[in-house]
PDB file of N, CA and C in Angstrom:
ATOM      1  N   UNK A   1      -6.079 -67.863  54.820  1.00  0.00           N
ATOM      2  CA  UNK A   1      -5.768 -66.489  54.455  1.00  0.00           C
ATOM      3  C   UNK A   1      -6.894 -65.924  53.588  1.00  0.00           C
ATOM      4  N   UNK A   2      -6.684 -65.959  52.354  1.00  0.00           N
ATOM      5  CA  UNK A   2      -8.289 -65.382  51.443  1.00  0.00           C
ATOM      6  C   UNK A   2      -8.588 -66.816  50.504  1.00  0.00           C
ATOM      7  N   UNK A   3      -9.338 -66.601  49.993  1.00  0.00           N
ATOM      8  CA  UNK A   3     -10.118 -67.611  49.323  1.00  0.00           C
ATOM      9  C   UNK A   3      -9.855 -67.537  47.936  1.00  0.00           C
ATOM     10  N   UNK A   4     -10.082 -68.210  46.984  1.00  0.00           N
ATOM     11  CA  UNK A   4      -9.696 -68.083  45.501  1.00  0.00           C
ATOM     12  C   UNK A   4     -10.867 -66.323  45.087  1.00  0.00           C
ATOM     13  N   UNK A   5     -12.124 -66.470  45.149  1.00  0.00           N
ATOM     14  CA  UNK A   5     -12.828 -65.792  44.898  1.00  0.00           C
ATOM     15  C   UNK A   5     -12.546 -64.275  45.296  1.00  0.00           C
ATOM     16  N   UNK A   6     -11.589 -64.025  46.690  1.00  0.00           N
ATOM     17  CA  UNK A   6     -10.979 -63.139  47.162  1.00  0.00           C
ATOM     18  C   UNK A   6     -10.095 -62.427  46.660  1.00  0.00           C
ATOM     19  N   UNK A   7      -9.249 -63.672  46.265  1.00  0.00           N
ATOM     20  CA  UNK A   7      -7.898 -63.551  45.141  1.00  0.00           C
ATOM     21  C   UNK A   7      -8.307 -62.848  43.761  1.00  0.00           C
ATOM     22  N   UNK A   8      -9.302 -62.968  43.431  1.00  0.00           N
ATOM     23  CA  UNK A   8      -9.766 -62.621  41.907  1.00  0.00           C
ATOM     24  C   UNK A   8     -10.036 -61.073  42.319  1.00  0.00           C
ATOM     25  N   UNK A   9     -10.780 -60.610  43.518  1.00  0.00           N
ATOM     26  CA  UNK A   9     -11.499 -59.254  43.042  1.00  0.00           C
ATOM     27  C   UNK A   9     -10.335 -58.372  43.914  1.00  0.00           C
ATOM     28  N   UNK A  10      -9.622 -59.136  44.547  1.00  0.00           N
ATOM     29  CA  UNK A  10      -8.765 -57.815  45.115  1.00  0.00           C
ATOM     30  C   UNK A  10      -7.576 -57.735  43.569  1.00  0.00           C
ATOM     31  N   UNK A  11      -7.010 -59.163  43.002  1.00  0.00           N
ATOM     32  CA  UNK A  11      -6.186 -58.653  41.454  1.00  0.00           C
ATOM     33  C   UNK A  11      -7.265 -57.864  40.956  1.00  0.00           C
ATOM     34  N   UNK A  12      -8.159 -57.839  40.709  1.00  0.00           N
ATOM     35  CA  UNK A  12      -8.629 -56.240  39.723  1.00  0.00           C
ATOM     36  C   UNK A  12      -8.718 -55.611  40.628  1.00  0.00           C
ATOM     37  N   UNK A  13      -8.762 -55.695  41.921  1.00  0.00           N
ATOM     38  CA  UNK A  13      -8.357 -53.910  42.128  1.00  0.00           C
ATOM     39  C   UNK A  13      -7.115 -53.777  42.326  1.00  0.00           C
ATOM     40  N   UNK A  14      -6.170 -54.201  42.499  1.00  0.00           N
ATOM     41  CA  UNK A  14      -4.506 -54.292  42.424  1.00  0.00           C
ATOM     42  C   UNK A  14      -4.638 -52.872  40.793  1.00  0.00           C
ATOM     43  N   UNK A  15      -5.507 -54.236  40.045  1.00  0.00           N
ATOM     44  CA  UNK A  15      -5.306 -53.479  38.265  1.00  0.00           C
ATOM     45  C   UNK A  15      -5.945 -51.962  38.464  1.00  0.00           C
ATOM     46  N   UNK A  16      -6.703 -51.849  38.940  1.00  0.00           N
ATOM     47  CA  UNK A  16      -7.653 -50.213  39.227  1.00  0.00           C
ATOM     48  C   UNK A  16      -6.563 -49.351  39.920  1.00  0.00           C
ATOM     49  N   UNK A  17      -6.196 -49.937  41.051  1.00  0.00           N
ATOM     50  CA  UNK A  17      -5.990 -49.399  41.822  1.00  0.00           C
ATOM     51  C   UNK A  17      -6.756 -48.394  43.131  1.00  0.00           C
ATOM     52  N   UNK A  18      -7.391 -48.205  42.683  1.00  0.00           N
ATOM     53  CA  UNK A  18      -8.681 -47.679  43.604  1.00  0.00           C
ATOM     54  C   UNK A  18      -9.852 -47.182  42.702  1.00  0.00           C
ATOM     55  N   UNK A  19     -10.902 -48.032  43.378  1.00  0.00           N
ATOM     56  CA  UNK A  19     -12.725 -48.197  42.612  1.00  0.00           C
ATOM     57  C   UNK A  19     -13.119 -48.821  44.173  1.00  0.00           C
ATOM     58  N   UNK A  20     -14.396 -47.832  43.499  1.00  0.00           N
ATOM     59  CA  UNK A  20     -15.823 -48.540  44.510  1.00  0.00           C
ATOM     60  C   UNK A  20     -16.135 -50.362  43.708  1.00  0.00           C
ATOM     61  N   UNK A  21     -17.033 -50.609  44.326  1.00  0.00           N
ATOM     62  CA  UNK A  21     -17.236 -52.400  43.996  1.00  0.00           C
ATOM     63  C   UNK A  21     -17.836 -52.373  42.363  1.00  0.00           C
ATOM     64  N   UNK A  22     -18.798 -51.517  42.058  1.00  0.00           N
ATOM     65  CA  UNK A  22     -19.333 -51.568  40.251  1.00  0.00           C
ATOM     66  C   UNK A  22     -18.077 -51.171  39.817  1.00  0.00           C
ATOM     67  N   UNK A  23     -16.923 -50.775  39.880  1.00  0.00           N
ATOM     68  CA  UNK A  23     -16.299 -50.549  38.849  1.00  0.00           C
ATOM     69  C   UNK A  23     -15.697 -51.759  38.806  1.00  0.00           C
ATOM     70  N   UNK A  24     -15.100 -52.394  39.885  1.00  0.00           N
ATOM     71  CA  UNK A  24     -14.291 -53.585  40.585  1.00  0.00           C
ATOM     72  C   UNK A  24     -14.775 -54.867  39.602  1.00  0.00           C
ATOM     73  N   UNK A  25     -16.028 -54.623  39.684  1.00  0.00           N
ATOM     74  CA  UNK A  25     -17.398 -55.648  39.288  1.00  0.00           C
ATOM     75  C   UNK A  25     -17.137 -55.665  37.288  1.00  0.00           C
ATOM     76  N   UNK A  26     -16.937 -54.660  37.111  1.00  0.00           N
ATOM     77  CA  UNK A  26     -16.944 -53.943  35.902  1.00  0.00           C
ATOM     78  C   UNK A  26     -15.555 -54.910  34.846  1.00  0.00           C
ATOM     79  N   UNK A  27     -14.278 -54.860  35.750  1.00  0.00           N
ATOM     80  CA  UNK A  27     -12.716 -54.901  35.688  1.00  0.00           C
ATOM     81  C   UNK A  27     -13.043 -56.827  35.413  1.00  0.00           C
ATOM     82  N   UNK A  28     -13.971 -57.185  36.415  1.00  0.00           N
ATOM     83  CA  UNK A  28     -13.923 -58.766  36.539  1.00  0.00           C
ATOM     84  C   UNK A  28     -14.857 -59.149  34.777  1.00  0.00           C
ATOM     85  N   UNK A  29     -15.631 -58.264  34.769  1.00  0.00           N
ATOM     86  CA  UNK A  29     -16.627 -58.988  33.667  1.00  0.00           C
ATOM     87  C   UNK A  29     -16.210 -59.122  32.525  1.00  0.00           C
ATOM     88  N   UNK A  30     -14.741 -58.040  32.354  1.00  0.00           N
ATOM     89  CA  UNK A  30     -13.815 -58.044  31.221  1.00  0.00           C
ATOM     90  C   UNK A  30     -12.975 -58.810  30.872  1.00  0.00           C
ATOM     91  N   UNK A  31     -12.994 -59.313  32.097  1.00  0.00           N
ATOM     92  CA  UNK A  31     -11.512 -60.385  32.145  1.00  0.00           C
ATOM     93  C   UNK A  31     -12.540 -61.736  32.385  1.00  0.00           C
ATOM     94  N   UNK A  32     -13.643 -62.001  32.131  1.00  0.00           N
ATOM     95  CA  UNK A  32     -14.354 -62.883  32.237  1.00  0.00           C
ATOM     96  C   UNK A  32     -15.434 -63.802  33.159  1.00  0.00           C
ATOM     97  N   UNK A  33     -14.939 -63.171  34.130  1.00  0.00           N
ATOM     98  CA  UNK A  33     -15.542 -63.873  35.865  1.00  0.00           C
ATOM     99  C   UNK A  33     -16.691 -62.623  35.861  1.00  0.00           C
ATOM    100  N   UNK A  34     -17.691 -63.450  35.851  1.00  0.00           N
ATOM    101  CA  UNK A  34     -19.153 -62.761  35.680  1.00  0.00           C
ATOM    102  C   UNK A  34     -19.581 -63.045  37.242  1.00  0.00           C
ATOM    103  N   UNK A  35     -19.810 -62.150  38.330  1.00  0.00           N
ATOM    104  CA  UNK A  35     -20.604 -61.775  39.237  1.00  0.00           C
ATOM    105  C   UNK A  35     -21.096 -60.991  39.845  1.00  0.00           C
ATOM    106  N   UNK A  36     -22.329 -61.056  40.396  1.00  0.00           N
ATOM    107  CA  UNK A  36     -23.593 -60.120  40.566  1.00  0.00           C
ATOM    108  C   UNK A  36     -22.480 -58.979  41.711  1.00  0.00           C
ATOM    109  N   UNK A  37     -23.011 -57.888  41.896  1.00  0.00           N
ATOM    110  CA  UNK A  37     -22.319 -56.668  42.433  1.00  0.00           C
ATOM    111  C   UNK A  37     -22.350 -56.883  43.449  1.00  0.00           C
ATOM    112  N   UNK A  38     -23.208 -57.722  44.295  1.00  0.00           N
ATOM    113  CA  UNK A  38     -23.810 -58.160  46.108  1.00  0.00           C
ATOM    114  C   UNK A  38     -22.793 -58.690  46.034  1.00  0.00           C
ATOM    115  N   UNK A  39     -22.064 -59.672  45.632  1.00  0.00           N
ATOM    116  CA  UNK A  39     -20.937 -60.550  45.905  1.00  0.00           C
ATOM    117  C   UNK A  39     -19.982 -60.151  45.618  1.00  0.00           C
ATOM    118  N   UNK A  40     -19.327 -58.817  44.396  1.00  0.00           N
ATOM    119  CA  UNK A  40     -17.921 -58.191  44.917  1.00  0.00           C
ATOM    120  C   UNK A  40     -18.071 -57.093  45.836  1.00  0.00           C
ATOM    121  N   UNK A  41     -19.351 -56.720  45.890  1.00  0.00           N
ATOM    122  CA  UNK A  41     -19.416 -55.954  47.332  1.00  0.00           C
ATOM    123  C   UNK A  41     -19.608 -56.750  48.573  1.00  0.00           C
ATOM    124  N   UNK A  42     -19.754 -57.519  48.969  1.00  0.00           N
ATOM    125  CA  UNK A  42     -19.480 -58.925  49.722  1.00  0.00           C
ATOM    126  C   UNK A  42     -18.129 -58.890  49.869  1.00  0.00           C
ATOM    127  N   UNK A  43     -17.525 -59.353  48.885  1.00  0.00           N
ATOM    128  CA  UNK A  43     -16.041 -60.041  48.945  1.00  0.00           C
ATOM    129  C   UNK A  43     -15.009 -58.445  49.677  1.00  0.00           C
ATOM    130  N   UNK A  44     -15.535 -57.380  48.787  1.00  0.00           N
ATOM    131  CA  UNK A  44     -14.504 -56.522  49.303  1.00  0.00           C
ATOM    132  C   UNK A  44     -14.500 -55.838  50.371  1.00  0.00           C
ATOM    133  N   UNK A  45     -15.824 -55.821  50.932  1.00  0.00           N
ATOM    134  CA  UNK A  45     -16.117 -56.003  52.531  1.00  0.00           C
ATOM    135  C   UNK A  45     -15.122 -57.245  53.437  1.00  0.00           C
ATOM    136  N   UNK A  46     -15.365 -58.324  52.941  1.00  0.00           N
ATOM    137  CA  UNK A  46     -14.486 -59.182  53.464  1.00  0.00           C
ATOM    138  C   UNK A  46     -12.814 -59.133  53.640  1.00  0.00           C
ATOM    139  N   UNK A  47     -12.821 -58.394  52.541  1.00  0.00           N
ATOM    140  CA  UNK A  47     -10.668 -57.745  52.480  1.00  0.00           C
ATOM    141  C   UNK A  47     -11.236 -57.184  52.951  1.00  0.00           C
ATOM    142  N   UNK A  48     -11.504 -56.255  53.061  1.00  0.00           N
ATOM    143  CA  UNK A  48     -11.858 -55.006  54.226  1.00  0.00           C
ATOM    144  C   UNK A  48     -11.586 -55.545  56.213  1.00  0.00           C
ATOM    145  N   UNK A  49     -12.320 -56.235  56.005  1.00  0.00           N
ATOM    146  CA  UNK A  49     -12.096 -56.966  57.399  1.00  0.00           C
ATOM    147  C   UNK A  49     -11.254 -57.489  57.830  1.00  0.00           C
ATOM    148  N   UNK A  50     -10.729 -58.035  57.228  1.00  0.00           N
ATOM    149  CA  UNK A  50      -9.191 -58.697  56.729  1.00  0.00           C
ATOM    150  C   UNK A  50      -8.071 -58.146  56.903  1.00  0.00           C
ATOM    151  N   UNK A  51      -8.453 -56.592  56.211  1.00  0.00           N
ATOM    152  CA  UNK A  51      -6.924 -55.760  56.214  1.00  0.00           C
ATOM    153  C   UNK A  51      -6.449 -55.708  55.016  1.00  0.00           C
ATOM    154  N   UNK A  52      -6.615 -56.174  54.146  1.00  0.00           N
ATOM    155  CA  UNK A  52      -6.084 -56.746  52.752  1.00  0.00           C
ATOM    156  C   UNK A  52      -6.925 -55.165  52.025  1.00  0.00           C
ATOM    157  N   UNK A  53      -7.770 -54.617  51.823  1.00  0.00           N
ATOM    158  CA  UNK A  53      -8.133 -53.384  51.602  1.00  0.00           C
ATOM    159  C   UNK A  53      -8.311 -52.169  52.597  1.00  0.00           C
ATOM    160  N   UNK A  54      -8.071 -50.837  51.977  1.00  0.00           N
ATOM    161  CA  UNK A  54      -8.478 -49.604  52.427  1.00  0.00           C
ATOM    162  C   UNK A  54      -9.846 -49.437  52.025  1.00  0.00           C
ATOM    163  N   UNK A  55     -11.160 -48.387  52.381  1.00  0.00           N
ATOM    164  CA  UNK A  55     -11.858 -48.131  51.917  1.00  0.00           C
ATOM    165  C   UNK A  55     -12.106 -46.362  52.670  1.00  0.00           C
ATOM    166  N   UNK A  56     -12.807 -45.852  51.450  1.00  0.00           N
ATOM    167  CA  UNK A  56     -12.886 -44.620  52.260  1.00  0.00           C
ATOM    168  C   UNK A  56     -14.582 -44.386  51.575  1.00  0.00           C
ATOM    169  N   UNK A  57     -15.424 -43.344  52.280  1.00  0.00           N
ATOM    170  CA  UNK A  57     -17.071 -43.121  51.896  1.00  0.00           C
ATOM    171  C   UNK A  57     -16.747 -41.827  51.040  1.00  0.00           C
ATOM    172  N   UNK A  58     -17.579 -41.914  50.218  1.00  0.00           N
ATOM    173  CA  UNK A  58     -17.533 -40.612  49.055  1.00  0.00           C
ATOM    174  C   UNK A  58     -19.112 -40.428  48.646  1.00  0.00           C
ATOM    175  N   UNK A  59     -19.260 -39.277  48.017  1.00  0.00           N
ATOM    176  CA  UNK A  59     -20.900 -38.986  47.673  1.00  0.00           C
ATOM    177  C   UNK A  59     -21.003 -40.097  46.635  1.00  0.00           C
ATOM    178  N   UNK A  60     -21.908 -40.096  46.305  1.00  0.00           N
ATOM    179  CA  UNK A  60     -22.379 -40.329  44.621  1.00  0.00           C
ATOM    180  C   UNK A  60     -23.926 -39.667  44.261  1.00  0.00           C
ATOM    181  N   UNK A  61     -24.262 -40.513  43.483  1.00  0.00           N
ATOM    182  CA  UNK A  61     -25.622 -40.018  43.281  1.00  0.00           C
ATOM    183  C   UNK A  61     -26.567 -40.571  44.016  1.00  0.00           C
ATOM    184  N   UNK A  62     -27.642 -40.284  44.559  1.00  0.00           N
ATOM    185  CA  UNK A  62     -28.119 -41.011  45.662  1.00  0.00           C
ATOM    186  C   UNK A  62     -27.366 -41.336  46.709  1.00  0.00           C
ATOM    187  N   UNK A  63     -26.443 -40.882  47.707  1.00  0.00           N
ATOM    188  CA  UNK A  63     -25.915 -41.086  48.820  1.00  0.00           C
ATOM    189  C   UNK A  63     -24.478 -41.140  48.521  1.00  0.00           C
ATOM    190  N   UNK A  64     -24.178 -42.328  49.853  1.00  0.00           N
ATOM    191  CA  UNK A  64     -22.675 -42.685  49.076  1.00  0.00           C
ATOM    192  C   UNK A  64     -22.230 -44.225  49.147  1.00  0.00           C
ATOM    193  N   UNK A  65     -21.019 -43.707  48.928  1.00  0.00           N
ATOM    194  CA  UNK A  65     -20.328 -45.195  48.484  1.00  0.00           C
ATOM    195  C   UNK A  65     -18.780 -45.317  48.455  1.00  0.00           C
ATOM    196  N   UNK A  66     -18.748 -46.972  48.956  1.00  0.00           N
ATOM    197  CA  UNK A  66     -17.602 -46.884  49.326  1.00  0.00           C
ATOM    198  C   UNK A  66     -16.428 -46.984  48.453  1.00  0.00           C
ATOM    199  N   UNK A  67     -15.278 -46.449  48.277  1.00  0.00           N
ATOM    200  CA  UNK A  67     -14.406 -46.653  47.345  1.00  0.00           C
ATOM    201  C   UNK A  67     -12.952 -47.460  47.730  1.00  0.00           C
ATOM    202  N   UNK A  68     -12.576 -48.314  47.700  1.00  0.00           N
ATOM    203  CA  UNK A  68     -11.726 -49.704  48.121  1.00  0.00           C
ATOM    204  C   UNK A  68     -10.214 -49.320  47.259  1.00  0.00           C
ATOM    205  N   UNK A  69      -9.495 -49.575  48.220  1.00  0.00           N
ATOM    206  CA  UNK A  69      -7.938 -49.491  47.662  1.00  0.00           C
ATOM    207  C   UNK A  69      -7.087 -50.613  48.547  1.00  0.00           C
ATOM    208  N   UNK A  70      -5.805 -51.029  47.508  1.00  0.00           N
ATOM    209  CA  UNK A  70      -5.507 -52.393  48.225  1.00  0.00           C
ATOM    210  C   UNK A  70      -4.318 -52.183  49.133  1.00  0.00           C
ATOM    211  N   UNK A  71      -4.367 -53.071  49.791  1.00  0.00           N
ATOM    212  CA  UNK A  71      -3.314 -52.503  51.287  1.00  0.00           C
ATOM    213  C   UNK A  71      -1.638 -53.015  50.423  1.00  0.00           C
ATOM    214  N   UNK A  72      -0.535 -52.394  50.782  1.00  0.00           N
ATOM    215  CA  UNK A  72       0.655 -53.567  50.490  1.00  0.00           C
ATOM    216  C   UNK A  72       0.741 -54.344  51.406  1.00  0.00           C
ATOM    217  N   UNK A  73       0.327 -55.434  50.981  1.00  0.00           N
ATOM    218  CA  UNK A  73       0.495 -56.499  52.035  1.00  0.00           C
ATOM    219  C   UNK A  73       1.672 -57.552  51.767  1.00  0.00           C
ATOM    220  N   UNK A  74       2.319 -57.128  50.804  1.00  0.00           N
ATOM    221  CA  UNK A  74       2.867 -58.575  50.099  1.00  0.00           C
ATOM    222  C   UNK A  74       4.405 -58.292  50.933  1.00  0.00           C
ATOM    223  N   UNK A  75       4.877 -57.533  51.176  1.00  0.00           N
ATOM    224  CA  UNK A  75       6.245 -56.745  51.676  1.00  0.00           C
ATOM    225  C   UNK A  75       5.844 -57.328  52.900  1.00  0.00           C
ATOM    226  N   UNK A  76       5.270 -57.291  53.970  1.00  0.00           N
ATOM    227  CA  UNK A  76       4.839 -57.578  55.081  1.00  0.00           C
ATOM    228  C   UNK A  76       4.895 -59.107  55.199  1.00  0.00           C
ATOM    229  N   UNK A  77       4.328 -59.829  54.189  1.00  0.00           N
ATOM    230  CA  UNK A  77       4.085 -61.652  54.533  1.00  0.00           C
ATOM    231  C   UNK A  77       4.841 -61.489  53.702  1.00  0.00           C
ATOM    232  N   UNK A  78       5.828 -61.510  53.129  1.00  0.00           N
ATOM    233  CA  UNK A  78       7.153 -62.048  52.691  1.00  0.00           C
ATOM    234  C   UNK A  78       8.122 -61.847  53.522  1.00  0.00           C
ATOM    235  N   UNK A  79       8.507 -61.005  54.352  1.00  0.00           N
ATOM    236  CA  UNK A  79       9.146 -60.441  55.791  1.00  0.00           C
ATOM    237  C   UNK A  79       8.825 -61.742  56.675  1.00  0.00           C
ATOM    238  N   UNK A  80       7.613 -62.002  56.977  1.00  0.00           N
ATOM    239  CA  UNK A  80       7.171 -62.651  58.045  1.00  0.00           C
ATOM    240  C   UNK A  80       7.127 -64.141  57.321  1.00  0.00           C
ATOM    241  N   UNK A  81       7.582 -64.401  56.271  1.00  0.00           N
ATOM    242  CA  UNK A  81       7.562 -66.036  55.985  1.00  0.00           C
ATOM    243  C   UNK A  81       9.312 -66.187  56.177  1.00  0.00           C
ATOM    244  N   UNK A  82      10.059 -64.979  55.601  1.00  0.00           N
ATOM    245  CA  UNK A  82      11.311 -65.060  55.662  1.00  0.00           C
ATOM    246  C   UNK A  82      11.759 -65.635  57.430  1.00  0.00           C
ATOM    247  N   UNK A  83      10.705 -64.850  57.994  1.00  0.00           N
ATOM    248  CA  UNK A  83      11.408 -64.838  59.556  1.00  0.00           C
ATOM    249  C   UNK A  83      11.019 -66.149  60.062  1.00  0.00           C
ATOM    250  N   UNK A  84       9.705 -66.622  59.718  1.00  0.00           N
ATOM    251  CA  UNK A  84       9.363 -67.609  60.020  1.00  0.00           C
ATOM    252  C   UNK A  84      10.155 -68.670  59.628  1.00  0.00           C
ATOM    253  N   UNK A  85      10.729 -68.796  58.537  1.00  0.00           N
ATOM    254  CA  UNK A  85      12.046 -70.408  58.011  1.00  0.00           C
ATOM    255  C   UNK A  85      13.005 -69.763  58.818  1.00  0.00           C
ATOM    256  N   UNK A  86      13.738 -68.795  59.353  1.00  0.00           N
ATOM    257  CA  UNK A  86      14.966 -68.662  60.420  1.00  0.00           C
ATOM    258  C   UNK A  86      14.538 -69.116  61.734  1.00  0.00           C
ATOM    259  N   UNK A  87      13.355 -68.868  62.471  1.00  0.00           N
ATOM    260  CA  UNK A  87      12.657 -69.599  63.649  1.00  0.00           C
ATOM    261  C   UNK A  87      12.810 -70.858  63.580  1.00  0.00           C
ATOM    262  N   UNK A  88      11.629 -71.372  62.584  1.00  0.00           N
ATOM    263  CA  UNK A  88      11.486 -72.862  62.613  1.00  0.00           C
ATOM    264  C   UNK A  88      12.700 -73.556  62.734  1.00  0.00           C
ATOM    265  N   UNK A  89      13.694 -73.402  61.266  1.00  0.00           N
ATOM    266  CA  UNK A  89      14.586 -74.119  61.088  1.00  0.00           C
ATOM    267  C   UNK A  89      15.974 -73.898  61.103  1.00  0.00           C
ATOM    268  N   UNK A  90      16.431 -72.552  62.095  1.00  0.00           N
ATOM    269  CA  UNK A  90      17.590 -72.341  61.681  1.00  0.00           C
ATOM    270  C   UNK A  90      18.438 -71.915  61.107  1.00  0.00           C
ATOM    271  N   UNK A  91      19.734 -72.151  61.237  1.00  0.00           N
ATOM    272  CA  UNK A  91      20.717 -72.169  60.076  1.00  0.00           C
ATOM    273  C   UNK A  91      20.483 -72.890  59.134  1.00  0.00           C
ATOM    274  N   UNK A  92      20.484 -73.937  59.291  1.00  0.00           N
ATOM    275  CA  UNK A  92      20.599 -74.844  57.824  1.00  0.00           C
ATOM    276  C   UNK A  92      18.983 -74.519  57.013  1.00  0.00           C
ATOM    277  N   UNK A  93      18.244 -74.167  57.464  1.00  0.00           N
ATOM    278  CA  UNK A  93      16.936 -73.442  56.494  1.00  0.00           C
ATOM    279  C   UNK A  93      17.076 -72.154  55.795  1.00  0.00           C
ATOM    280  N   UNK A  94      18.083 -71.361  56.571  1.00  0.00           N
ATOM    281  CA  UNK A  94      18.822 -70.179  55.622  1.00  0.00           C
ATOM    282  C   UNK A  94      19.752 -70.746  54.501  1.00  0.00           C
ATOM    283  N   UNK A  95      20.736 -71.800  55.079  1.00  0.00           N
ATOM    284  CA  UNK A  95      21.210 -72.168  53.595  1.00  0.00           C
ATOM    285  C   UNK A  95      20.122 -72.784  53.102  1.00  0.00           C
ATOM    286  N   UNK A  96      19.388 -73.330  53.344  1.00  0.00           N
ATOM    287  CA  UNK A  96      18.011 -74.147  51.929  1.00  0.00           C
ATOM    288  C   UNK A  96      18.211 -73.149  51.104  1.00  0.00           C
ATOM    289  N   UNK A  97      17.261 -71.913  52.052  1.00  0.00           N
ATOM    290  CA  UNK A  97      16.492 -70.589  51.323  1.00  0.00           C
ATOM    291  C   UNK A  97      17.283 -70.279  50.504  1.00  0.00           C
ATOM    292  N   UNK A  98      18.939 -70.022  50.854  1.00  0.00           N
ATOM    293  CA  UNK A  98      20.082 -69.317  50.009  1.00  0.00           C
ATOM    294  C   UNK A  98      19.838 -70.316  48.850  1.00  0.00           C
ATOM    295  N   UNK A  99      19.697 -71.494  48.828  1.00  0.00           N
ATOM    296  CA  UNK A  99      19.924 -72.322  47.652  1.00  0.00           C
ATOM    297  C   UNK A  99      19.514 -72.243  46.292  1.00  0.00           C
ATOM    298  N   UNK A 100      18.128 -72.247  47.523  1.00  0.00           N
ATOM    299  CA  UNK A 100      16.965 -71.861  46.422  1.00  0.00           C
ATOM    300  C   UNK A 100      16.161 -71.112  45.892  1.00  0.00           C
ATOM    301  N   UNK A 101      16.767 -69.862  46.047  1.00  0.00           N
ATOM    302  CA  UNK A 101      17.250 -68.416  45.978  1.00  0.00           C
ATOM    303  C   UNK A 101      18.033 -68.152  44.756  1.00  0.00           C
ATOM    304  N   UNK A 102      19.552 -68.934  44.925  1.00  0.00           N
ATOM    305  CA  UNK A 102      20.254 -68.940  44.190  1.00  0.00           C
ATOM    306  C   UNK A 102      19.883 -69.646  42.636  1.00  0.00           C
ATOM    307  N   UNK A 103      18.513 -70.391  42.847  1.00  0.00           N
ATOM    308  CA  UNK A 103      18.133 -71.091  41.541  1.00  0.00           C
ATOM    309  C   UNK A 103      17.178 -70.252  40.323  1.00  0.00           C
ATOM    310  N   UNK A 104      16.616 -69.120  41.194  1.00  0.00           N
ATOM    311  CA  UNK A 104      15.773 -68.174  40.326  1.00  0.00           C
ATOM    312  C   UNK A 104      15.956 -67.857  39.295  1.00  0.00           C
ATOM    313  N   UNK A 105      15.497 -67.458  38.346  1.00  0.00           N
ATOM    314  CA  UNK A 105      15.804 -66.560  36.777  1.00  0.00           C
ATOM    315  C   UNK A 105      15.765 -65.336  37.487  1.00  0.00           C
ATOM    316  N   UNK A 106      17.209 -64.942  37.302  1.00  0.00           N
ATOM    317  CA  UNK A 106      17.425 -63.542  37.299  1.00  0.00           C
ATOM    318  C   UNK A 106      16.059 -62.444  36.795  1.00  0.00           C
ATOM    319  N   UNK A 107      15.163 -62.996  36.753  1.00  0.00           N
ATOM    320  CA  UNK A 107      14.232 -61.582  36.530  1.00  0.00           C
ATOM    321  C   UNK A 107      12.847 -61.990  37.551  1.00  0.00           C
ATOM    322  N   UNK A 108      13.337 -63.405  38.482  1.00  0.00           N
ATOM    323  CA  UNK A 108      12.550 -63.645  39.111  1.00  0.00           C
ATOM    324  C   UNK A 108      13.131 -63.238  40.623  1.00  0.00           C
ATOM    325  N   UNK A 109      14.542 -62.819  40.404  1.00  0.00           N
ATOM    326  CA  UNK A 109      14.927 -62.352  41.694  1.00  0.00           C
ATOM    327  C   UNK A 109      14.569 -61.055  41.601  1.00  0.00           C
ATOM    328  N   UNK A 110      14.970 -60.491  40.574  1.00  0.00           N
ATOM    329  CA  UNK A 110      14.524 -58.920  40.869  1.00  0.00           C
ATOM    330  C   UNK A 110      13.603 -58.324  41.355  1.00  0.00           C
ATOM    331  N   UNK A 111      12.575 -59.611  40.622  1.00  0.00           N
ATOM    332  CA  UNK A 111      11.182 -59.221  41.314  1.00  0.00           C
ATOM    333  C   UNK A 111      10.670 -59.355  42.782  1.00  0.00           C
ATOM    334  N   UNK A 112      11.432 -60.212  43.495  1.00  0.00           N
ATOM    335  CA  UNK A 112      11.516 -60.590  44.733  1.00  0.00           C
ATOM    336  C   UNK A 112      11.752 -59.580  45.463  1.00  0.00           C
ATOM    337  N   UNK A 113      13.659 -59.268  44.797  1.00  0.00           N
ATOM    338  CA  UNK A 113      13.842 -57.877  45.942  1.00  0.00           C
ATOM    339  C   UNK A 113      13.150 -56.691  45.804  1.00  0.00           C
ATOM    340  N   UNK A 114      12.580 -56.681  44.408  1.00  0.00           N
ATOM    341  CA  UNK A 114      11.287 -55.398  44.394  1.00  0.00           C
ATOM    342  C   UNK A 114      10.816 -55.528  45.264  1.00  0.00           C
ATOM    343  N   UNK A 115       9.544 -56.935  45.258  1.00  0.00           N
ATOM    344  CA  UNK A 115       8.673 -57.137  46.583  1.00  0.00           C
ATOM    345  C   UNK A 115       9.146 -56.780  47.909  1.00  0.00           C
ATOM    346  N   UNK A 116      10.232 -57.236  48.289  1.00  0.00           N
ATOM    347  CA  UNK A 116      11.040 -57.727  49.360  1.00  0.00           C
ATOM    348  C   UNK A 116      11.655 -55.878  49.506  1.00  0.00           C
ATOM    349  N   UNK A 117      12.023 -55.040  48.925  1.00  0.00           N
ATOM    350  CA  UNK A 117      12.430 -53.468  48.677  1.00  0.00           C
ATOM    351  C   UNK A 117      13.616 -53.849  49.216  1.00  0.00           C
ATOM    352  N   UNK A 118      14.634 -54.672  48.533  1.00  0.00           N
ATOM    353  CA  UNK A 118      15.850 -54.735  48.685  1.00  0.00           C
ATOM    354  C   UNK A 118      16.737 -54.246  48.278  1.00  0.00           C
TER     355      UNK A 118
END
């Protein structure tokens, strides 16, 4: 699916919410993960390809540039892992799921059916 390094620059743009790659670049150096701008413009090309980002072209100074926004993807592969344990396994993998479902901290379900828009 994505790579750890993937994982890092699309969470700061999750945190932005929409930035071109120097700002993206900017979000990481704060939070500590120091890398050169070729490589989160690299990486967010790569969500880009992926699907995992939007991007749209805008002026700047000297030409333009692209500005990256993150797809919801998480509603989608939580749907499709749900469906996937009823395929594989059934009934008795729905009761697992129910089980262990039923074991959450109440503020870890909520967050689920947030994700989940239940």
């Amino acid at each position: 699916m994505i790579g750890s390094l993937e994982a890092e620059v699309l969470l700061a743009l999750r945190r932005l919410k929409k930035a071109p790659a120097r700002v993206v670049r900017e979000e990481l150096d704060e939070k500590g993960e120091r890398l050169a701008y070729t490589t989160v413009a690299t990486v967010l090309t790569r969500l880009f390809e992926k699907g995992f980002v939007r991007r749209t072209r805008e002026p700047c100074r000297g030409g333009e540039r692209f500005v990256y926004q993150p797809v919801d993807f998480e509603h989608k592969y939580l749907v499709n892992v749900l469906k996937g344990v009823v395929s594989l396994f059934g009934p008795s993998g729905v009761v697992h799921l129910n089980e262990e479902l039923a074991k959450l901290d109440p503020s870890e379900e909520r967050e689920l059916r947030r994700r989940l828009r239940l």
